[in-house]
Protein backbone atom coordinates (compact mmCIF):
# COMPACT_ATOMS: atom_id res chain seq x y z
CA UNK A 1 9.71 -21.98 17.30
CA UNK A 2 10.07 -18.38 17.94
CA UNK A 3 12.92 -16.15 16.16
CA UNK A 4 14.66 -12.68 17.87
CA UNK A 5 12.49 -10.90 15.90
CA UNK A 6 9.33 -12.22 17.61
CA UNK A 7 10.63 -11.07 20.90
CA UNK A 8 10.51 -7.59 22.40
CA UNK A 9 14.58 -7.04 22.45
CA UNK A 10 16.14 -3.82 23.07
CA UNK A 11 16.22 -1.88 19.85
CA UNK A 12 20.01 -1.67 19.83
CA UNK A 13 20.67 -5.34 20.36
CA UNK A 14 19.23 -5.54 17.02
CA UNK A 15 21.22 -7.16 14.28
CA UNK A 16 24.05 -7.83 15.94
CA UNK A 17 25.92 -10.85 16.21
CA UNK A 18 27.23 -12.62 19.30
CA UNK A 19 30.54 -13.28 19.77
CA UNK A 20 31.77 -16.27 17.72
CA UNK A 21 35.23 -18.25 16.63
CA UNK A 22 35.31 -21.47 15.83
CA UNK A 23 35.13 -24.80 18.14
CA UNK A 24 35.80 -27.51 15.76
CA UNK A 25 37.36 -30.89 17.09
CA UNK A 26 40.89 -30.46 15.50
CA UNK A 27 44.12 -32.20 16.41
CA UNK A 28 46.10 -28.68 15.82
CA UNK A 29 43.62 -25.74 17.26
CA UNK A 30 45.77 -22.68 17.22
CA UNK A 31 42.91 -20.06 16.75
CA UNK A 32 41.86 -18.69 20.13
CA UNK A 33 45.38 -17.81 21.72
CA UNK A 34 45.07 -20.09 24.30
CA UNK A 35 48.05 -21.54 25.73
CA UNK A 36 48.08 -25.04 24.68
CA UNK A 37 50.67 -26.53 26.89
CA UNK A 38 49.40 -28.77 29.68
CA UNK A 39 49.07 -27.63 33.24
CA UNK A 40 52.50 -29.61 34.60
CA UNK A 41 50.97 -32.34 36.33
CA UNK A 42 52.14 -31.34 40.07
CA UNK A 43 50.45 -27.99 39.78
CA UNK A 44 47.80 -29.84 38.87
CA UNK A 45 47.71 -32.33 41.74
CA UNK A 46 47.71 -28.90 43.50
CA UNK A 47 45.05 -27.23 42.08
CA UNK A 48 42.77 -30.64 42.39
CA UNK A 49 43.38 -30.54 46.26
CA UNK A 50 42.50 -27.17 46.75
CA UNK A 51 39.35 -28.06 44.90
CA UNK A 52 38.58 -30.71 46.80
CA UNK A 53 38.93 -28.26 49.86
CA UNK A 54 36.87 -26.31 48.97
CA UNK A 55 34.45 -28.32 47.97
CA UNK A 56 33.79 -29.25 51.59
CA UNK A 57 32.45 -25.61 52.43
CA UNK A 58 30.63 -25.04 49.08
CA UNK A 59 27.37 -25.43 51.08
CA UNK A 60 28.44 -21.77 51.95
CA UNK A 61 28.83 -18.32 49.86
CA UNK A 62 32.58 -18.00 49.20
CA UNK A 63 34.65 -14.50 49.96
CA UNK A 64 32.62 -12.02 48.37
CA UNK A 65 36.11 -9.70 48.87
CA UNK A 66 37.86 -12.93 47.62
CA UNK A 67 40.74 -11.15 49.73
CA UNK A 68 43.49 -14.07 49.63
CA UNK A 69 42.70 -14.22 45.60
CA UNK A 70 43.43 -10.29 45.81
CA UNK A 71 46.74 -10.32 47.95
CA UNK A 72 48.33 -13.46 45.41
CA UNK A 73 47.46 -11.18 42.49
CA UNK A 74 49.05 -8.22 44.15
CA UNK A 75 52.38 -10.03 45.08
CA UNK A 76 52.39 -11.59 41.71
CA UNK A 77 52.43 -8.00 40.01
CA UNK A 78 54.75 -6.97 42.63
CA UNK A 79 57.43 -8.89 41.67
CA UNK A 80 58.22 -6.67 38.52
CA UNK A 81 57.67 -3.13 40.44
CA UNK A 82 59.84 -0.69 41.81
CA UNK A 83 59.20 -0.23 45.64
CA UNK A 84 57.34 3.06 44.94
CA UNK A 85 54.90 1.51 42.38
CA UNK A 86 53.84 -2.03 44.50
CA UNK A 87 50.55 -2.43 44.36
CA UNK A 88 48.01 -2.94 47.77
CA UNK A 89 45.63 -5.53 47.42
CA UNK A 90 42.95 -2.61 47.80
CA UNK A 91 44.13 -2.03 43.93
CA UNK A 92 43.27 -5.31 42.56
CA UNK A 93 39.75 -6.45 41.36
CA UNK A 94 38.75 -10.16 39.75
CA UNK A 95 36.35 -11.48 38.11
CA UNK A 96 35.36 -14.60 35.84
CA UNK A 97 38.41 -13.47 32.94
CA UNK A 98 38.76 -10.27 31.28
CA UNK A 99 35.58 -9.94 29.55
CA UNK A 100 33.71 -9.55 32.93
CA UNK A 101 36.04 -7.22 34.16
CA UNK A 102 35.86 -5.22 31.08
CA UNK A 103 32.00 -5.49 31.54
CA UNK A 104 32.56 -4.20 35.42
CA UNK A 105 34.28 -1.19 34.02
CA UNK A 106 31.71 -0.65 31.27
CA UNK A 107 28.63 -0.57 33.93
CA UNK A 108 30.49 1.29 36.64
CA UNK A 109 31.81 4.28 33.91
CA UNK A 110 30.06 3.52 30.61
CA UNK A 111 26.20 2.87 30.21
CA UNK A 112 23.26 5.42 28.03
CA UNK A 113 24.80 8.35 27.33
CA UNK A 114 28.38 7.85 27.32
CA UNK A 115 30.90 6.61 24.79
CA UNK A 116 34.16 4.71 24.43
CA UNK A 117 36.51 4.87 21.94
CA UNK A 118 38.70 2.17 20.63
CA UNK A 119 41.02 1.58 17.97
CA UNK A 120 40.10 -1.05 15.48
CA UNK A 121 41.60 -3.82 14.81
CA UNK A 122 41.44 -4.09 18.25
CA UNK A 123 39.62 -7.00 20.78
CA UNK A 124 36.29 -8.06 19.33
CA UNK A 125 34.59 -7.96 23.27
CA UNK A 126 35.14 -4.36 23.47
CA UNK A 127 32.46 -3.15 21.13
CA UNK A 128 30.54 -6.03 22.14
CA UNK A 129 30.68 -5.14 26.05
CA UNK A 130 30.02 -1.77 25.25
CA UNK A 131 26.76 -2.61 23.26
CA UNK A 132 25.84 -4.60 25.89
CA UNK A 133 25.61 -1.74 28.81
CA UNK A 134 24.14 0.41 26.49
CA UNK A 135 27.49 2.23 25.87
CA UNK A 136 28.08 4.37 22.78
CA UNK A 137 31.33 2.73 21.08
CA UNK A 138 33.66 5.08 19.16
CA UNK A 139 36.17 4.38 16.83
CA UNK A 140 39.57 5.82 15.60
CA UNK A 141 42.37 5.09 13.01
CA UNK A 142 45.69 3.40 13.50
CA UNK A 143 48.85 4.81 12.17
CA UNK A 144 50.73 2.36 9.66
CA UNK A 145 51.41 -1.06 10.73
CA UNK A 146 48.65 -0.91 13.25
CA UNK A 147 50.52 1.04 15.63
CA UNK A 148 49.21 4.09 17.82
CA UNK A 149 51.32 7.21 18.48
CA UNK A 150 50.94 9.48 21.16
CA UNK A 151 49.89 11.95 18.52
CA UNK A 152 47.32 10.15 17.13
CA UNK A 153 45.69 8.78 20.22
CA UNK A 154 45.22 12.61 21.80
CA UNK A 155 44.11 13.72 18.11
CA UNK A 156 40.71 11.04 18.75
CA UNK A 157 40.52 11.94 22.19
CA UNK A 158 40.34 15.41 21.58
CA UNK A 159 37.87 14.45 18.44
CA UNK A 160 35.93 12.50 20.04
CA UNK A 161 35.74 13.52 23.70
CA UNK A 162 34.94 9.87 25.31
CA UNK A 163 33.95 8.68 29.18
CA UNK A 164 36.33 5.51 28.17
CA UNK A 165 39.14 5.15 26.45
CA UNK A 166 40.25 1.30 25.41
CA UNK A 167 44.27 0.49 24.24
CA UNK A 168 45.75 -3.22 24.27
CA UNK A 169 48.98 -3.53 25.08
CA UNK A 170 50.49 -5.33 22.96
CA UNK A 171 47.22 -5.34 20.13
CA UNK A 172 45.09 -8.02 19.63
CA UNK A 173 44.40 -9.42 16.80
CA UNK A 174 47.84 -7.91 15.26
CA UNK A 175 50.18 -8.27 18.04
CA UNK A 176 51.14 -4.66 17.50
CA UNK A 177 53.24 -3.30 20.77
CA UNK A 178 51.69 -0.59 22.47
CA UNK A 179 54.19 1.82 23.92
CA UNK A 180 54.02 4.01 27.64
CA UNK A 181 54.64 7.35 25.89
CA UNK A 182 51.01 6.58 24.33
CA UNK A 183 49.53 5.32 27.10
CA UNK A 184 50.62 8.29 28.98
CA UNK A 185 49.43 10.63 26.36
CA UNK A 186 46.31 9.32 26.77
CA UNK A 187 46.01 9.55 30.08
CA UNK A 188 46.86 13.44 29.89
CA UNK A 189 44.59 13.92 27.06
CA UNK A 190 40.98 12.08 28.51
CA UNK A 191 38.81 13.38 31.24
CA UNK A 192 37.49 9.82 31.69
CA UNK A 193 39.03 6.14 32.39
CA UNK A 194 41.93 4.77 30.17
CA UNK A 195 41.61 0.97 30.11
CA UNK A 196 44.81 -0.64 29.26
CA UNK A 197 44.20 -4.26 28.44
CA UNK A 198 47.15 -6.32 29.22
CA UNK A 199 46.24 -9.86 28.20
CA UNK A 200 49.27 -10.89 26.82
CA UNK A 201 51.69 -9.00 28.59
CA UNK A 202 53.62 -12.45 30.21
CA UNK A 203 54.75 -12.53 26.29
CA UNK A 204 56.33 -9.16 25.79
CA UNK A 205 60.16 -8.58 25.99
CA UNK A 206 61.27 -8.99 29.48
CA UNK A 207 62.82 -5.08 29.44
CA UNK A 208 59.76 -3.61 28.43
CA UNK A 209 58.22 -2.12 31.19
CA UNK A 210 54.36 -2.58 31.92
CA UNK A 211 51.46 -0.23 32.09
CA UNK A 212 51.39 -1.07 36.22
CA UNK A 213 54.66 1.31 36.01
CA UNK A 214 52.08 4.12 35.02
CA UNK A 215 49.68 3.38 38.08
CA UNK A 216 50.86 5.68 40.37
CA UNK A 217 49.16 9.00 40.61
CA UNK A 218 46.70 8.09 38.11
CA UNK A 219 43.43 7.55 39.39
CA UNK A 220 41.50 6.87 36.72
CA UNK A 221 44.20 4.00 34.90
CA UNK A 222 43.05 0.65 34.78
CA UNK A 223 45.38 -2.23 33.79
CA UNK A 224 43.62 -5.48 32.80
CA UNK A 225 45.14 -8.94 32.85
CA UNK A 226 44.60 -12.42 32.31
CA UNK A 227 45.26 -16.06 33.58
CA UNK A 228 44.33 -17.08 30.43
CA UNK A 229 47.41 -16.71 28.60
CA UNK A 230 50.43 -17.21 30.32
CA UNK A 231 48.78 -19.21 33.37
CA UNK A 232 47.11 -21.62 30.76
CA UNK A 233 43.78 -21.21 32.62
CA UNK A 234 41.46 -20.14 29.64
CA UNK A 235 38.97 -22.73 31.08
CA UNK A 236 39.03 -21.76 34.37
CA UNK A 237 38.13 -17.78 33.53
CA UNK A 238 39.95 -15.35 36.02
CA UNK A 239 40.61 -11.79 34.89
CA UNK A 240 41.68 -9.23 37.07
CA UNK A 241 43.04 -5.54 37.24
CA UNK A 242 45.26 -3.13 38.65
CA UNK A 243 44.27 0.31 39.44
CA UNK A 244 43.80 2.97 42.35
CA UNK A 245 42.27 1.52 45.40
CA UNK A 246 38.74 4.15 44.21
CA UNK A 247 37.85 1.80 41.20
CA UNK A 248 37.67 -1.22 43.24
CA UNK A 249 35.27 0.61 45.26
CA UNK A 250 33.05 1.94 42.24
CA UNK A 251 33.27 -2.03 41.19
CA UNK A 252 31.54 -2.93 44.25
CA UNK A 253 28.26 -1.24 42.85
CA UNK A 254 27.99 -3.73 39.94
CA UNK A 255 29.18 -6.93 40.25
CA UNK A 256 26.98 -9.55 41.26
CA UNK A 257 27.23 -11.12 44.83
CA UNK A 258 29.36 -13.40 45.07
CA UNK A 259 30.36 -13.23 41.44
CA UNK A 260 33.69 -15.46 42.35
CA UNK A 261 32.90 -19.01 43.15
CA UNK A 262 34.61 -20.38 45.88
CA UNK A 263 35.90 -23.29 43.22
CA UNK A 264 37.61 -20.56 40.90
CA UNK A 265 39.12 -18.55 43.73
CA UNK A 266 40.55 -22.32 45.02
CA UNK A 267 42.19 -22.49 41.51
CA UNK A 268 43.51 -19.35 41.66
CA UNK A 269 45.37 -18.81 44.39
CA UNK A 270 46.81 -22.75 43.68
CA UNK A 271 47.79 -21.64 40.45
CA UNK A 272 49.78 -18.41 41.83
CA UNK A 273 51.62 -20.40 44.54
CA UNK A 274 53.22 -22.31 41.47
CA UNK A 275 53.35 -19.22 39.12
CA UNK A 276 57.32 -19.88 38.24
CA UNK A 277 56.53 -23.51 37.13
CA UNK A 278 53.30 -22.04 35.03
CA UNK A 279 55.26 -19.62 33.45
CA UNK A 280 57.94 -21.55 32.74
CA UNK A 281 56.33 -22.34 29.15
CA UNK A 282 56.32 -19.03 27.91
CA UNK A 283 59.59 -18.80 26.79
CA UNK A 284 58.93 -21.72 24.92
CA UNK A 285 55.54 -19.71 23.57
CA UNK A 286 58.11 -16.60 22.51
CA UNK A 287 60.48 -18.79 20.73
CA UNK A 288 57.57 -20.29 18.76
CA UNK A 289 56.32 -17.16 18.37
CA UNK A 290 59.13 -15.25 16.80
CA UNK A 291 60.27 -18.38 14.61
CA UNK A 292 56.99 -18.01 13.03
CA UNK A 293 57.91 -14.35 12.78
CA UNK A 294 61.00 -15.72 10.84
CA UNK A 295 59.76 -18.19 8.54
CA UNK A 296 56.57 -16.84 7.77
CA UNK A 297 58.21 -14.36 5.01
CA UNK A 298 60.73 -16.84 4.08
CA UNK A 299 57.43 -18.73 2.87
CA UNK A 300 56.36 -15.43 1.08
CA UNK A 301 54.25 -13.61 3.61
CA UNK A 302 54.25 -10.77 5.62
CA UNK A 303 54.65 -11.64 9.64
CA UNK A 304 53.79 -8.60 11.39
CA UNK A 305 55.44 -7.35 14.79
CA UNK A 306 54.30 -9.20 17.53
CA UNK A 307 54.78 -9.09 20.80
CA UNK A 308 51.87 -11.44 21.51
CA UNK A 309 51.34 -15.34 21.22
CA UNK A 310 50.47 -15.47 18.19
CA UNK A 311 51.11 -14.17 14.65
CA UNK A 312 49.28 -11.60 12.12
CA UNK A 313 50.35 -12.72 8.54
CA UNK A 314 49.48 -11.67 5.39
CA UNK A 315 49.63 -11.80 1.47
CA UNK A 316 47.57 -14.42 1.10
CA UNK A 317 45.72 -15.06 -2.41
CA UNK A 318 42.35 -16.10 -0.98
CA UNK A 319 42.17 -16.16 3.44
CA UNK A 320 39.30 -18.08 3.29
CA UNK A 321 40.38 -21.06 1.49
CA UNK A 322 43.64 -21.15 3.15
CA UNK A 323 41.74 -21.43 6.45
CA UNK A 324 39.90 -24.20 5.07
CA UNK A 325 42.82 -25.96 2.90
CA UNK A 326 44.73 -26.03 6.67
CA UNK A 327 41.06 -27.18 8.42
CA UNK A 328 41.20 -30.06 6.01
CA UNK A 329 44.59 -30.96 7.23
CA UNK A 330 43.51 -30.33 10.95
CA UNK A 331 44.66 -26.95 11.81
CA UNK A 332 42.12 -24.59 12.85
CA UNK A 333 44.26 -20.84 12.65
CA UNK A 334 41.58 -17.67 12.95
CA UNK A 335 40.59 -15.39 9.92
CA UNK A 336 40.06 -12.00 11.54
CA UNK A 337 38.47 -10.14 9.00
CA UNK A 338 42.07 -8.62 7.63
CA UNK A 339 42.51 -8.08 4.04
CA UNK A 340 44.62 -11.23 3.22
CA UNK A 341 45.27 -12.06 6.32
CA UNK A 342 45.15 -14.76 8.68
CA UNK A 343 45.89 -15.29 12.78
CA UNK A 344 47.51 -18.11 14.03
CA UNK A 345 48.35 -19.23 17.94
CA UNK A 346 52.30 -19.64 19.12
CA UNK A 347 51.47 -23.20 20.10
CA UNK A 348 53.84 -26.51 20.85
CA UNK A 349 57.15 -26.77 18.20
CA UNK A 350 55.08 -29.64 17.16
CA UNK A 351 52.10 -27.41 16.50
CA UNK A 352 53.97 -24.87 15.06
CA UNK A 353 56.43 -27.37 12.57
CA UNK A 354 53.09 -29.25 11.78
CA UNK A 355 51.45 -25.33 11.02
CA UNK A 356 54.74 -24.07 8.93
CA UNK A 357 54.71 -27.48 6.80
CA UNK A 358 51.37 -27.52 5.72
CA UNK A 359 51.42 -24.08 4.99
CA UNK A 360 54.10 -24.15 2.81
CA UNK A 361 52.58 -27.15 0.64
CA UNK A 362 50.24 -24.76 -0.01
CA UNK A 363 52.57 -23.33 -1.84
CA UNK A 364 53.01 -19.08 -2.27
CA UNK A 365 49.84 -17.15 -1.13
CA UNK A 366 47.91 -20.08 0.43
CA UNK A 367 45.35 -21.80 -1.23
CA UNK A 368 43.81 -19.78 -3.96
């Protein structure tokens, strides 16, 4: 049986390592920042009719504009914009979740020859997405407790001149917030595309305003989001973004045809026309979220800011066998590569109380 080495792959693909975490069958998995609250069962019934709809024309291609899917997702963003800043359904772009719009970006303004910078810790895809057109990835330091000033985001810029530059608002895998100020900074500094990904932005403080608010007059701004999250759709994969009516047009030239089945458009726009009840559970996500933010030090570690769902802590003795000491109890949380540190998902307050216990019979620092 033939290796990688035996075949003639690019040079750069060379050594690297696919992206990876952890499917185990656990009764607790709180790794991935899913959502892991159930659909509610009449959204469901919902979503299984529209299937079943359009099922009946899958013997044809489906909207390759997917132009219903695009005017949901515009009124959905609408509904926290000012009337100067609403959003045309010209602005909006989808795809199968974030990573594909993230590679749609990445072919249409990346590729040989051009770079992107990012700010690690930051979302594992990025770099990988950028390898993967052939894009030259860059890297810059956070300030203290991950965060990114304006200063130090137009001090990289200006070091490091890139075609793309990539900021998560709020941070994954810490949580960290990312505020405008630096977002607009940004903007002002680059001469190519600021990609602000959103994916957890159904979780920040409701008086925090979005990166959408930034939109206008800012042609090259992209805001990513997710239905991953908030929508509890991870299996379903729709991403989309926000940005001036151009990009979707330079999108056009890459994607595949048809890239949006007919099936996952159906499942969309069923899931938008019941986007109160879906995001009725994220309160419930916040509250788990930021009592895990309180009783994570009270236990002896360090929670860090979070506007996410789900937690950075550290001051752990030994990350790796306090990720397995918790797998042998059931709970799957995510070791991110942090010195002593360790990510775990806002889940259920069964999840979480079952989480918090067995962590603390581990006693101070984890498991050594």
């Amino acid at each position: 049986m033939a290796s990688l080495s035996d075949l003639p792959l690019r040079d750069d693909l060379r050594g690297l390592s696919p992206y990876g975490a952890p499917q185990e069958p656990v009764r607790y998995a709180l790794n991935v920042n899913e959502n892991t609250h159930p659909i509610p069962e009449a959204v469901a019934r919902d979503i299984v009719e529209s299937l079943a709809h359009a099922v009946l024309g899958a013997n044809r291609y489906p909207d390759r504009e997917f132009t219903e899917l695009r005017e949901a997702l515009a009124g959905y963003l609408n509904t926290g914009l000012d009337a100067e800043q609403r959003l045309g359904a010209d602005q909006i772009w989808a795809a199968n979740g974030s990573n594909e719009i993230i590679q749609h970006v990445l072919q249409a303004f990346g590729g040989p020859g051009r770079s992107a910078l990012g700010f690690p810790p930051t979302y594992s895809m990025h770099p990988i997405i950028a390898s993967g057109t052939g894009t030259t990835w860059v890297t810059a330091q956070r300030d203290a407790g991950y965060a990114i000033s304006p200063e130090t985001v137009v001090a990289a810029i200006e070091r490091t001149d890139p075609d793309l530059v990539f900021l998560c608002a709020p941070n994954n895998p810490t949580g960290t917030p990312l505020h405008l100020d630096t977002i607009a900074a940004a903007y002002e500094a680059s001469r190519g595309m600021v990609f602000v990904d959103e994916a957890y932005a159904e979780f920040v403080p409701d008086d925090i305003p979005s990166a959408l608010t930034l939109l206008p007059g800012r042609e090259r701004l992209i805001v990513s989001r997710t239905m991953s999250k908030a929508f509890a759709f991870a299996g379903v994969r729709v991403g989309y973004l926000a940005a001036d009516a151009a990009v979707t047009d330079a999108l056009r030239l890459v994607r595949l045809p048809y890239h949006l089945s007919a099936l996952t458009q159906a499942a969309a726009l069923a899931a938008l026309r019941h986007a109160p009840e879906m995001l009725a559970m994220v309160d419930e996500i916040r509250e788990q979220r930021d009592r895990m933010l309180a009783e994570l030090p009270v236990l002896g570690y360090r929670a860090h800011e979070s506007w996410a769902n789900f937690v950075l802590f550290d001051g752990l003795t030994n990350p790796k066998a306090t990720f397995e000491a918790l797998f042998a109890r059931d709970i799957l949380i995510r070791d991110v590569g942090l010195p002593g540190a360790l990510r775990v998902t806002a889940g259920t307050e069964e999840e979480t109380t079952y989480f918090l216990s067995a962590l603390a019979d581990l006693g101070p620092g984890g498991a050594a």
